[in-house]
Protein backbone atom coordinates (compact mmCIF):
# COMPACT_ATOMS: atom_id res chain seq x y z
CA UNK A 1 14.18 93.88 114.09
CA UNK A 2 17.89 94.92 113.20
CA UNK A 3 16.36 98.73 112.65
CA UNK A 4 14.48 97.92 109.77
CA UNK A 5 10.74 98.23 109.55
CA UNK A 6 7.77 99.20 106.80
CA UNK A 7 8.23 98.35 103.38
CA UNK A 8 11.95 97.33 103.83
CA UNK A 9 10.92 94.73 106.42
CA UNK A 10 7.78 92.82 104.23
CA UNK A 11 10.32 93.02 101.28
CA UNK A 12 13.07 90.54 103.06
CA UNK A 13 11.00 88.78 104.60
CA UNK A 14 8.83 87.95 100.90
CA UNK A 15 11.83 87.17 99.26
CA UNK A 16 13.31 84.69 101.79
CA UNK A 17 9.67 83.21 101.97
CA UNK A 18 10.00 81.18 98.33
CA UNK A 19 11.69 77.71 98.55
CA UNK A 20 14.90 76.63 97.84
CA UNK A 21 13.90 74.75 94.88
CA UNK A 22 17.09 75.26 93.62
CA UNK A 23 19.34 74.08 95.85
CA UNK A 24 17.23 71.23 95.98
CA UNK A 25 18.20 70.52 92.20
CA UNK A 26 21.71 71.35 92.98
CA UNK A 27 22.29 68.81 95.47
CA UNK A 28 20.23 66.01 93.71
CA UNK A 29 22.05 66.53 90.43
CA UNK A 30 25.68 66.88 92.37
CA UNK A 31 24.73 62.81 94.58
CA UNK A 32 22.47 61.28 91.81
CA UNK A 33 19.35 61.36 93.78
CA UNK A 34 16.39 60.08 91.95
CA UNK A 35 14.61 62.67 89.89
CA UNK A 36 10.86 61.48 91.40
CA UNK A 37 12.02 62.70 94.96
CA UNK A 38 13.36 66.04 93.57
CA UNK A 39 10.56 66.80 91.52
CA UNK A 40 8.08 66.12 94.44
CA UNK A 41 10.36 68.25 96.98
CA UNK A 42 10.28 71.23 94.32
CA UNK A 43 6.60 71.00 93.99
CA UNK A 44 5.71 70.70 96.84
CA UNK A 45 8.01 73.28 98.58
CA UNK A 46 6.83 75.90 95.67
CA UNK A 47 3.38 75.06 96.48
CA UNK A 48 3.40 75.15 100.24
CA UNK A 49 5.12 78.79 99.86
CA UNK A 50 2.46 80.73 98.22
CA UNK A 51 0.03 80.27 101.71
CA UNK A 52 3.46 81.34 103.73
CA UNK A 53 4.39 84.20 101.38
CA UNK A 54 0.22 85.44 102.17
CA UNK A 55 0.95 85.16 106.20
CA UNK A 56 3.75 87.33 106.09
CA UNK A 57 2.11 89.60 104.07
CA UNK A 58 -1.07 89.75 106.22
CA UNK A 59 1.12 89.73 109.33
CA UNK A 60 3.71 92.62 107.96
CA UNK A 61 0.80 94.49 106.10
């Protein structure tokens, strides 16, 4: 894809896999959103990564 393969390819690919935990926090803190909500999005997200982060990884291997 776009020329790039290997190692190069299962690095981009891992580090767009982790969640956006913090743009999560961004926006709640910029509208006020309740904290409960964020902290449950940010868990969860982080935690529903790891198994994503392993499929790529077994996929790309």
């Amino acid at each position: 894809m776009f020329g790039v393969g290997g190692t190069d390819l299962f690095g981009t690919v891992v580090m767009a896999a982790p969640p956006t935990a913090r743009n999560v926090y961004l926006f709640s803190s910029r509208f006020h959103t309740p904290s409960g909500a964020v902290r449950d999005v940010i868990f969860l997200s982080s935690l529903l990564s790891l198994p994503v982060i392993a499929v790529n990884a077994v996929l790309l291997g």
